[in-house]
Protein backbone atom coordinates (compact mmCIF):
# COMPACT_ATOMS: atom_id res chain seq x y z
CA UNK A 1 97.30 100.18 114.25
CA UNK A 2 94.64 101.96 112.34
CA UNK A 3 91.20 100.78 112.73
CA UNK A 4 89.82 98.89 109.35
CA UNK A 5 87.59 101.66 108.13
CA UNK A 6 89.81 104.92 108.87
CA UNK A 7 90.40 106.97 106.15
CA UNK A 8 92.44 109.27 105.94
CA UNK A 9 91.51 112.89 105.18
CA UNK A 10 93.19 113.17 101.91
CA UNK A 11 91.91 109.39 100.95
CA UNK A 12 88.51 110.54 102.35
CA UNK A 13 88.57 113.29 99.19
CA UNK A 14 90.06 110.98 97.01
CA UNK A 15 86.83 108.67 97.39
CA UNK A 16 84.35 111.36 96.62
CA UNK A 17 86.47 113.13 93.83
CA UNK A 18 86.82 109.58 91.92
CA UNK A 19 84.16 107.14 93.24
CA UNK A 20 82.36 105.90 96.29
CA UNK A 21 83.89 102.53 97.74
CA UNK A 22 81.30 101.74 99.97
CA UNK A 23 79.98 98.25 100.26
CA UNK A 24 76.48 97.01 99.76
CA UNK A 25 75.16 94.47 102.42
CA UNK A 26 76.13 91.01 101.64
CA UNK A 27 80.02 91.70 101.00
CA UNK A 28 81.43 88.50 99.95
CA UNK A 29 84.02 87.08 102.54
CA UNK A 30 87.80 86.52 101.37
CA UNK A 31 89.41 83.00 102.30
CA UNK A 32 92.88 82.38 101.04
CA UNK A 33 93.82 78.77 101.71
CA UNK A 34 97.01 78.29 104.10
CA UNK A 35 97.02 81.92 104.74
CA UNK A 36 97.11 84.06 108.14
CA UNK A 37 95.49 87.57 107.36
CA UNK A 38 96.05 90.59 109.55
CA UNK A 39 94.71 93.68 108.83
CA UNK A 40 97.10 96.84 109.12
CA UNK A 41 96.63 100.12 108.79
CA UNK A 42 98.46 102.23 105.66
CA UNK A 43 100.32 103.63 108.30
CA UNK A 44 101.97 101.03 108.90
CA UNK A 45 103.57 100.51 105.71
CA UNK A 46 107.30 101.51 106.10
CA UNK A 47 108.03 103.44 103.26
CA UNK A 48 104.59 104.09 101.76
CA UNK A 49 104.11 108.03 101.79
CA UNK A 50 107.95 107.76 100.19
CA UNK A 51 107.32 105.09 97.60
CA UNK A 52 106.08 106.70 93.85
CA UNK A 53 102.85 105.55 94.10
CA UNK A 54 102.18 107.39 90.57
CA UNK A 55 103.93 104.28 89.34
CA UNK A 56 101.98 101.69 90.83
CA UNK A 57 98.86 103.33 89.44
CA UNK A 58 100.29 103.33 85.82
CA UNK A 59 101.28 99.70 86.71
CA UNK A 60 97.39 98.40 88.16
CA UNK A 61 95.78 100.67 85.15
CA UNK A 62 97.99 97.81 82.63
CA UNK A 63 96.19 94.76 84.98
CA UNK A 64 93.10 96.78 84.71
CA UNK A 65 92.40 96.57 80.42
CA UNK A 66 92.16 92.77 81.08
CA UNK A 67 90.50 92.59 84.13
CA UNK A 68 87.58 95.13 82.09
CA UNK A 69 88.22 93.68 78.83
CA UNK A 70 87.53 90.23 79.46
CA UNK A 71 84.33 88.35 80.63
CA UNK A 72 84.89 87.71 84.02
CA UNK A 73 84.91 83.88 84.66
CA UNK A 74 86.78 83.95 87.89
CA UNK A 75 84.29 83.23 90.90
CA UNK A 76 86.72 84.66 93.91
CA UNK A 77 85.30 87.10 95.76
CA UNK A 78 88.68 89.44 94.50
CA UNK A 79 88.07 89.11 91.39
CA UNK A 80 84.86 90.77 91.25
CA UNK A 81 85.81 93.59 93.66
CA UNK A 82 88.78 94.42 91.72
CA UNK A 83 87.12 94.37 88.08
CA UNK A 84 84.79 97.06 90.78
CA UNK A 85 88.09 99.29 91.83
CA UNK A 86 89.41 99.36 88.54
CA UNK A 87 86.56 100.86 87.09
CA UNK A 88 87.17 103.53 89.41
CA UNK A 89 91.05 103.61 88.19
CA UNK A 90 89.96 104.16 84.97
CA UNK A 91 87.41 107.16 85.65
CA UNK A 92 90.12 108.50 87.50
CA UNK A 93 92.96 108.29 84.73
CA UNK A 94 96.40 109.42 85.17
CA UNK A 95 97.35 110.61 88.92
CA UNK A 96 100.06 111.98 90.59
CA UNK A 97 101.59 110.15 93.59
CA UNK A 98 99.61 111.98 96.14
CA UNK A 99 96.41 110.96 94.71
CA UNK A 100 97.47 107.58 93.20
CA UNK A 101 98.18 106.97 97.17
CA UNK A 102 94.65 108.76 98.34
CA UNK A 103 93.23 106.64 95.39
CA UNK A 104 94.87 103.11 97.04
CA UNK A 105 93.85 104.48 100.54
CA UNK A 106 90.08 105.11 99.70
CA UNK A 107 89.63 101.78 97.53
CA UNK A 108 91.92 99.14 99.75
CA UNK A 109 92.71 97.93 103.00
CA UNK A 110 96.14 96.58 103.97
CA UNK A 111 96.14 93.48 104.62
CA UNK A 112 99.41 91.73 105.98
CA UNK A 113 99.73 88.12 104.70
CA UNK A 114 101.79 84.98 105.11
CA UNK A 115 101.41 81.31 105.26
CA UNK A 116 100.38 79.78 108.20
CA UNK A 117 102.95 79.28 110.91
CA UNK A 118 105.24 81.71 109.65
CA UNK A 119 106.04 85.51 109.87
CA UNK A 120 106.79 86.75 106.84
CA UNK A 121 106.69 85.84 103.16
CA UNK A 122 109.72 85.11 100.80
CA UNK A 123 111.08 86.65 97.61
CA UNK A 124 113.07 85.82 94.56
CA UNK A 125 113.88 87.74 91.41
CA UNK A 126 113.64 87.24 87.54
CA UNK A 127 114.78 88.98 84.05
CA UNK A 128 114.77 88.56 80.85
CA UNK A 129 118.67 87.44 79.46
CA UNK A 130 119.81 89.39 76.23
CA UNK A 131 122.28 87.01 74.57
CA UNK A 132 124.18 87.12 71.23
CA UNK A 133 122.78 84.36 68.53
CA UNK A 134 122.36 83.07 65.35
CA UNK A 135 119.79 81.99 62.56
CA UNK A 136 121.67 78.82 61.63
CA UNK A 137 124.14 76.93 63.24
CA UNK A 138 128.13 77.84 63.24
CA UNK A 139 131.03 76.36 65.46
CA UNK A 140 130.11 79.50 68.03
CA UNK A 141 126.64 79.38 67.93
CA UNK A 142 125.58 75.33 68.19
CA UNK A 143 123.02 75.33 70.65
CA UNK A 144 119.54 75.42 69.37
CA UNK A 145 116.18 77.14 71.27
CA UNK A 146 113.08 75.52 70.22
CA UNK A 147 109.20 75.89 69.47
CA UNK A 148 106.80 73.45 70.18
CA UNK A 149 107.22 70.23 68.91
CA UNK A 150 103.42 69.56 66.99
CA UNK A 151 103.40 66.02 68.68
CA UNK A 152 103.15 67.26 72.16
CA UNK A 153 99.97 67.26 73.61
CA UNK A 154 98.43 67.85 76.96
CA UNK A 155 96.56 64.97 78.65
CA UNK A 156 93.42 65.22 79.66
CA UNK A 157 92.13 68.51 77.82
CA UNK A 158 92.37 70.23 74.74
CA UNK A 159 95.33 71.80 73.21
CA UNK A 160 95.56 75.68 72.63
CA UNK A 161 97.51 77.08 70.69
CA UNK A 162 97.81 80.08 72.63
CA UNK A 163 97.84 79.06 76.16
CA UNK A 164 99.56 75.62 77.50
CA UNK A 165 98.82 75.18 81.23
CA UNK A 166 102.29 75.22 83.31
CA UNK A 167 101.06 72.85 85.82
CA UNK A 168 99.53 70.01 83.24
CA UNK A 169 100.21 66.12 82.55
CA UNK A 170 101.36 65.90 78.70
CA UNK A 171 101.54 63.35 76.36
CA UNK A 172 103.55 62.41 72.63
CA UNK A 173 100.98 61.94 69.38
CA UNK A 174 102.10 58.62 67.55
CA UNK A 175 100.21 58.48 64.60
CA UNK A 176 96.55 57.88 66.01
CA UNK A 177 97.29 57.68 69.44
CA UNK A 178 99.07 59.65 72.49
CA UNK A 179 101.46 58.04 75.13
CA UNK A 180 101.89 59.73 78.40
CA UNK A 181 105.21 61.38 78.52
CA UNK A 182 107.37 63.53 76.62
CA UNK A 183 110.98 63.67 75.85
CA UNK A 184 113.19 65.23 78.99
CA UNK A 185 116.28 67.15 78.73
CA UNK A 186 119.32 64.64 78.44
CA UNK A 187 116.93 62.95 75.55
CA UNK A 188 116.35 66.40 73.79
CA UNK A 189 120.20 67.60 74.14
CA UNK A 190 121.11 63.68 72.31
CA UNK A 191 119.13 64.67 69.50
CA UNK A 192 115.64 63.34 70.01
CA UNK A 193 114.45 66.34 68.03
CA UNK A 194 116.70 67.23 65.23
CA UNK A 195 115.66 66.92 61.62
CA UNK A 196 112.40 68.30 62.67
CA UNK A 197 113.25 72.20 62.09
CA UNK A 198 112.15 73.17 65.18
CA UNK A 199 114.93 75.33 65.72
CA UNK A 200 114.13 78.64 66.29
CA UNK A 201 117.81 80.28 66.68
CA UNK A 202 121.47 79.33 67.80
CA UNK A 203 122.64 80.38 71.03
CA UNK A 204 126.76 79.90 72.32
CA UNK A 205 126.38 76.93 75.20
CA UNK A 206 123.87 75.60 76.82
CA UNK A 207 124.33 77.38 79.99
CA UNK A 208 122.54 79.82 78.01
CA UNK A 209 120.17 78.02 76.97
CA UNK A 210 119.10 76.63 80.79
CA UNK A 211 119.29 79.97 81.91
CA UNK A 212 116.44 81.09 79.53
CA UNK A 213 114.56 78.49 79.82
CA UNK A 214 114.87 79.15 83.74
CA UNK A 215 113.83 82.97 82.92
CA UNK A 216 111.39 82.19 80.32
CA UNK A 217 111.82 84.68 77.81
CA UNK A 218 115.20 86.01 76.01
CA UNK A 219 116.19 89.23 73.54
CA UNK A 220 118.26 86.95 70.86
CA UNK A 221 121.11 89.66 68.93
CA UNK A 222 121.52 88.01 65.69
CA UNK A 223 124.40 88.80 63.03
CA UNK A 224 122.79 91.30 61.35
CA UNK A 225 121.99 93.18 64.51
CA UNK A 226 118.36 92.51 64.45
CA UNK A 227 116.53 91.35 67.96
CA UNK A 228 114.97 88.67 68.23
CA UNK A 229 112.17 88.28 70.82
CA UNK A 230 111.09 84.58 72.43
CA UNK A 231 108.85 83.95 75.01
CA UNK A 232 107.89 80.66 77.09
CA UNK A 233 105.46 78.87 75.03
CA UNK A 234 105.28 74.81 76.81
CA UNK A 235 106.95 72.65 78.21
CA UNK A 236 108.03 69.07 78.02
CA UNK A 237 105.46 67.66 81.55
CA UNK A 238 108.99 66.84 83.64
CA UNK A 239 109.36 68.70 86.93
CA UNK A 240 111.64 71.14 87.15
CA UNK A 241 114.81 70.66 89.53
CA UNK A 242 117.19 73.24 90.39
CA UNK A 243 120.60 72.44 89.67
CA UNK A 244 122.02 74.83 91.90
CA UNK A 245 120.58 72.97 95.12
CA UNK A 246 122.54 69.99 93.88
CA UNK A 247 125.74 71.58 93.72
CA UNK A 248 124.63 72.98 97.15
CA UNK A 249 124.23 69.56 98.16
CA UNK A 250 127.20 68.19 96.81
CA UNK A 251 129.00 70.64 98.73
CA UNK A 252 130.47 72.18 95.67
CA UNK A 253 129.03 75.63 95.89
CA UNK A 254 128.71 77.18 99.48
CA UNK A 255 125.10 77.88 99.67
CA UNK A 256 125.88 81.76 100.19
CA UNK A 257 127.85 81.65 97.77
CA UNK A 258 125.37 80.69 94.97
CA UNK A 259 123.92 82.57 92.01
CA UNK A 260 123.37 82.33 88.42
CA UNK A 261 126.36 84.26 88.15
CA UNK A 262 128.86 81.62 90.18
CA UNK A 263 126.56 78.58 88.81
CA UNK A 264 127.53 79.73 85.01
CA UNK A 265 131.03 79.78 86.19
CA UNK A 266 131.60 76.62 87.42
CA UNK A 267 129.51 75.22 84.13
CA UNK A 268 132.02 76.81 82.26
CA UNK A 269 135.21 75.58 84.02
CA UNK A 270 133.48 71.71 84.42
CA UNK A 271 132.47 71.17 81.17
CA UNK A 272 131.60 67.73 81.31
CA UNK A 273 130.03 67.70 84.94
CA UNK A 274 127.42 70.77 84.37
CA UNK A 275 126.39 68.55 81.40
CA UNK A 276 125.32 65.73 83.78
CA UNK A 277 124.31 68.05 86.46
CA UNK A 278 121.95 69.50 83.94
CA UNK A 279 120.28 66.75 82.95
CA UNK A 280 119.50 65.86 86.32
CA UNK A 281 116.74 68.94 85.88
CA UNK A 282 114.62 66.68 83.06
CA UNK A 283 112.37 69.58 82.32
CA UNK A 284 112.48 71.52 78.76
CA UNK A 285 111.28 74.49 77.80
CA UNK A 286 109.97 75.14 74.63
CA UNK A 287 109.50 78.97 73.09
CA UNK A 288 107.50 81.11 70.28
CA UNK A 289 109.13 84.05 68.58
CA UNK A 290 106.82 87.45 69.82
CA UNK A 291 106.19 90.32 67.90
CA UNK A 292 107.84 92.75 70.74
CA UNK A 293 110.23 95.72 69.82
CA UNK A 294 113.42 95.60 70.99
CA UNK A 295 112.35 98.25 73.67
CA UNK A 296 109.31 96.57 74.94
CA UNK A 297 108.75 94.40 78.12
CA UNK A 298 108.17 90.98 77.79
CA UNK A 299 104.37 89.46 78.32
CA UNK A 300 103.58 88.40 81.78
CA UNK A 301 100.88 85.65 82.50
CA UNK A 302 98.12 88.56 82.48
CA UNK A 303 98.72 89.44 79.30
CA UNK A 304 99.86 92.93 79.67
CA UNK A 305 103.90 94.09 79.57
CA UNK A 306 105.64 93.57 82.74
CA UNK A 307 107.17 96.76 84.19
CA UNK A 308 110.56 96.17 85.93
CA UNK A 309 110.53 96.73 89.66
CA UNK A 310 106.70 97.33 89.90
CA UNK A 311 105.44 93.38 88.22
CA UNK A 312 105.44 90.57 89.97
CA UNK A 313 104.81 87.08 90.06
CA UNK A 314 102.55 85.33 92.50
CA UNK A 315 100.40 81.79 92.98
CA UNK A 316 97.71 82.69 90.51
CA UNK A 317 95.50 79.41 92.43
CA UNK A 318 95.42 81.61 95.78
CA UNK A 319 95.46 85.26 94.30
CA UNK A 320 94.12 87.29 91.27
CA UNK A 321 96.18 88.84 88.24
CA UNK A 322 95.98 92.95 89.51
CA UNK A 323 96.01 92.41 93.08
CA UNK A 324 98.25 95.10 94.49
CA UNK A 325 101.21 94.20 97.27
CA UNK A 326 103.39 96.14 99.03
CA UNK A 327 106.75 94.46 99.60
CA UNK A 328 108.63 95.69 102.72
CA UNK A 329 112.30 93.36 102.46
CA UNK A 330 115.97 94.78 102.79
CA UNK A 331 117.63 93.30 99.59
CA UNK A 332 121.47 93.50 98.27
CA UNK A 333 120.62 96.20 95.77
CA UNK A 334 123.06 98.91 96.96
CA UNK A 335 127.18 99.27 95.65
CA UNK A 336 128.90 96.34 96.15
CA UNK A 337 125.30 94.31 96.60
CA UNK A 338 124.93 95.38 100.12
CA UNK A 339 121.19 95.31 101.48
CA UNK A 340 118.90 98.44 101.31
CA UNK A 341 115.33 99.24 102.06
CA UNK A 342 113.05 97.96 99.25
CA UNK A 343 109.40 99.34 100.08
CA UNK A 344 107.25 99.10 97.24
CA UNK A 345 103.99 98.62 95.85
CA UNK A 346 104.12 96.26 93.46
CA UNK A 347 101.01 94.61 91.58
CA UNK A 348 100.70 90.93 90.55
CA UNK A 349 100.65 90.44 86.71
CA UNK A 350 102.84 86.75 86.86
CA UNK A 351 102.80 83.23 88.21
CA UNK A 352 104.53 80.14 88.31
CA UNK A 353 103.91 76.95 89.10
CA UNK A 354 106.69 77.10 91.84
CA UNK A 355 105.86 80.24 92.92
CA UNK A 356 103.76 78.39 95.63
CA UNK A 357 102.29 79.64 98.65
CA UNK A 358 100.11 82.40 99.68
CA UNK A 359 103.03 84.75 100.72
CA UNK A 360 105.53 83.64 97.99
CA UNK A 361 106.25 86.30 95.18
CA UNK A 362 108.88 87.12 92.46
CA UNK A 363 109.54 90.29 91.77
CA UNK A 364 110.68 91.49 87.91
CA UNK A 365 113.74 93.69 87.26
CA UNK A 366 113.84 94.22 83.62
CA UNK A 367 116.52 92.89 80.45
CA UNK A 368 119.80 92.38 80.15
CA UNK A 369 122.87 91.74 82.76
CA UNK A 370 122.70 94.51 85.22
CA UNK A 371 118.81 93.66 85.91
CA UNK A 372 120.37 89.38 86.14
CA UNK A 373 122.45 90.50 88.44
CA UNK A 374 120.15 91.95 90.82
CA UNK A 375 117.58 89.38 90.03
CA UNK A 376 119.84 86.58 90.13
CA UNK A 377 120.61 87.95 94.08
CA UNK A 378 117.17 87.85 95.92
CA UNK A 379 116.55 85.04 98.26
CA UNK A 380 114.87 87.01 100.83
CA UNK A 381 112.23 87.16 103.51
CA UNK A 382 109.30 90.06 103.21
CA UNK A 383 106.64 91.16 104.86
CA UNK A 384 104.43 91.03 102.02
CA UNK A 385 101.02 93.40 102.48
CA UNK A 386 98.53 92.44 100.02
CA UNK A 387 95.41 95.67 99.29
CA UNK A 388 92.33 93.94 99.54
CA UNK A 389 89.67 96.04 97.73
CA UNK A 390 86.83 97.51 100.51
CA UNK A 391 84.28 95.67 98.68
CA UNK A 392 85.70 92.16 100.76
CA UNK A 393 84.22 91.67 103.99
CA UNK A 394 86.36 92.99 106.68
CA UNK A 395 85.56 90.58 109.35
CA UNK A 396 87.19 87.69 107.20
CA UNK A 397 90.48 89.02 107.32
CA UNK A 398 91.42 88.55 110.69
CA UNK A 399 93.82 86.35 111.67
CA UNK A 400 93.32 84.48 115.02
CA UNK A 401 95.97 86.45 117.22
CA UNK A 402 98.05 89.15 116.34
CA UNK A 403 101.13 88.53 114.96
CA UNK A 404 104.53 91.21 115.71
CA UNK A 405 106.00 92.94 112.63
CA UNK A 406 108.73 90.12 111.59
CA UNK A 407 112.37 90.35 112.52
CA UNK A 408 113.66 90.09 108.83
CA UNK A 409 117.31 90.41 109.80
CA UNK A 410 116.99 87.67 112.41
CA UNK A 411 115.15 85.54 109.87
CA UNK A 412 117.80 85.74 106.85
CA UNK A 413 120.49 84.96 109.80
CA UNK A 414 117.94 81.93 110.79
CA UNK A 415 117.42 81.06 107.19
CA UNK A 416 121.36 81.02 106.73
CA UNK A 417 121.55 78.56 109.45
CA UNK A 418 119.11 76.12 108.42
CA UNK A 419 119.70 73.46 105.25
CA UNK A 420 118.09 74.61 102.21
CA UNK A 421 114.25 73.73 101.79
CA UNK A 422 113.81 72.96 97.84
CA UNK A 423 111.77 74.80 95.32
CA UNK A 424 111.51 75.43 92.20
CA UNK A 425 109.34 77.42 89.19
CA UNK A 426 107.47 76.75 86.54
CA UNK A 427 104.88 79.26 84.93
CA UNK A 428 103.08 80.02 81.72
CA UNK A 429 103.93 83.54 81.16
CA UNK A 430 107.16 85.46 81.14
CA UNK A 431 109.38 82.78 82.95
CA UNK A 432 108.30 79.49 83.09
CA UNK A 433 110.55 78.12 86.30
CA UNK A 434 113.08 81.17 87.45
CA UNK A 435 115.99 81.02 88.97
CA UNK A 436 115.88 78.80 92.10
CA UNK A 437 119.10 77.53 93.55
């Protein structure tokens, strides 16, 4: 293990070609609720001198325009030291992946992380579904996505047009006053909207529809060939349940067995039973149309495009949008979905409200089928490494005793053994709940 100030040589030039990192007395200390800390050493990272660390730089120069751009009302000690490194990114512009890594070397310390009483963090994936649709309704395309209903409110605060909290109590307007509560799924799906023209486009079946709503964004093909973009813009206050732990439950689908991909099957051939199973997940999603290309990425909770395989999604209440994290995991990405080595630094420019936990990420794979696929795959333990900028206070990052490099293998063979522990999604940005069997 390196010791916490080693750099090395080439990060040593890095720091005085683009920047002193020193730290001024009085470093502010790091605490990260629920979290054991270890510091590492960047030598440690399987995979790091291999990854394309050019990449990650464009990636943390995107969380960087918002992090400079924008007053900075976020007290936590990483928020202020990274609004510090990424003036430095900036200065230093566009780098290869030699420098981009001696850049990440001389501004960050490794710092391996994971809730208490565990060993390693855990991992999910999302996309963003491209689906064929309509602007009116037609005996193929009946099943209607919709923007926010005027009458829902959140309790408790004021209403933005822009930004509705994903974790936030909301209400119905009736006339001059506002009842807790808001219509849930089975209520919406009987009509409890229609005649309101809230309709923003026509999908073919609601399995569609639950899967973007799970994703929280969608490219719409419409007759005319034209795209049609539409993010997550609220939601309707229920919790969100994952249907696919019920059909776990009701031994229906082995739990190894399930995916979006054998959950959309078994809607398809049960007809009547995913319609009940569905409603037993009484939270909506409701969507805005976006002014994206058809080539873009979709919006992530920062503000800035994701980038597939580099974004991901994180508990914005323990860590801040920009925060870099390298994910060492061995996930069924190779032919015939068998697992290979994903080693990667990835930076966090998502959340959602079930993405809970200080060690509990979702990583972003793109549009369309091949990227659901993948996506709709990961269930998988991590060790997750988060770069805490040299500006933090060393001496807070320790964890009480060492803890070994975990045993992933022997945890996904634990994990398989075990029932399934629930959880579920919900977030503001790209995808408001994700795919969470």
């Amino acid at each position: 293990m390196a010791a916490i100030g080693y750099l090395p040589p080439v990060a040593m030039a890095c720091a005085l070609l683009l920047g002193s990192a020193s730290r001024p007395l009085g470093q502010p200390a790091l605490t990260i609720p629920d979290a054991a800390l270890e510091p590492v050493g960047f030598n440690d990272l399987k995979g790091w001198g291999l990854d394309d660390r050019a990449a990650a730089f464009r990636t943390f120069l995107a969380s960087c325009r918002p992090t400079l751009n924008t007053p900075n009302n976020d007290l936590r000690p990483m928020a202020g030291a990274l609004r510090a490194v990424c003036a430095r990114a900036k200065a230093a512009g566009m780098l290869n992946s030699e420098r981009a890594g001696a850049f990440f070397e001389a501004n960050f310390r490794p710092v391996q992380i994971s809730r208490l009483g565990d060993t390693a963090g855990f991992l999910t994936g999302y996309y963003e579904p491209i689906v064929d649709g309509s602007r009116l309704p037609t005996p193929i395309f009946h099943t209607p996505l919709y923007r926010r209903p005027d009458d829902l409110v959140v309790l408790g605060g004021p209403r933005s047009a822009d930004a509705f909290p994903n974790k936030a109590a909301v209400g119905r307007k009736l006339d001059d006053r506002v009842v807790p509560g808001y219509f849930d799924r089975g209520a919406i799906e009987d009509g409890a909207l229609d005649g309101r023209h809230l309709e923003i486009c026509w999908i073919k079946d609601p399995i569609d529809a639950l899967n973007i709503q799970i994703q929280g964004s969608a490219r719409i093909r419409l007759e005319d060939g034209l795209i049609l973009r539409v993010n997550y813009d609220a939601h309707n206050g229920w919790p969100y349940t994952p249907v696919g732990r019920l059909l776990i439950a009701r031994n229906i689908i082995p739990k190894d067995e399930m995916s979006m991909d054998r959950l959309r099957a078994w809607m398809l051939l049960n007809p009547d039973a995913a319609r009940e199973v569905r409603r037993t997940n009484r939270s909506f999603v409701f969507f805005r149309i976006t002014g994206l290309g058809n080539g873009e990425e979709p919006i992530g909770s920062q503000g800035v495009p994701l980038t597939p395989g580099r974004s991901l999604a994180v508990d914005k209440a323990l860590h801040v949008y920009g925060t870099p994290f390298f994910i060492e995991a061995e996930l069924p990405l190779g032919r015939n979905r068998a697992n290979t080595a994903f080693h990667r630094l990835m930076i966090a420019q998502d959340t959602g409200s079930a993405i809970v936990g200080p060690a509990r990420a979702d990583l972003y794979f793109g549009a369309g089928d091949e990227a659901g696929h993948a996506a709709g795959g990961i269930r998988h333990s991590a060790r997750m490494v988060m770069l805490i900028p040299r500006e933090i206070d060393p001496s807070a990052m320790r964890a009480p005793t060492p803890r070994p490099r975990p045993n992933l293998e022997a945890q996904a063979a634990l994990k398989k053994s075990k029932p399934e522990a629930g959880k579920t999604r919900h977030r503001r940005g790209t995808h408001p709940h994700r795919w969470a069997p």
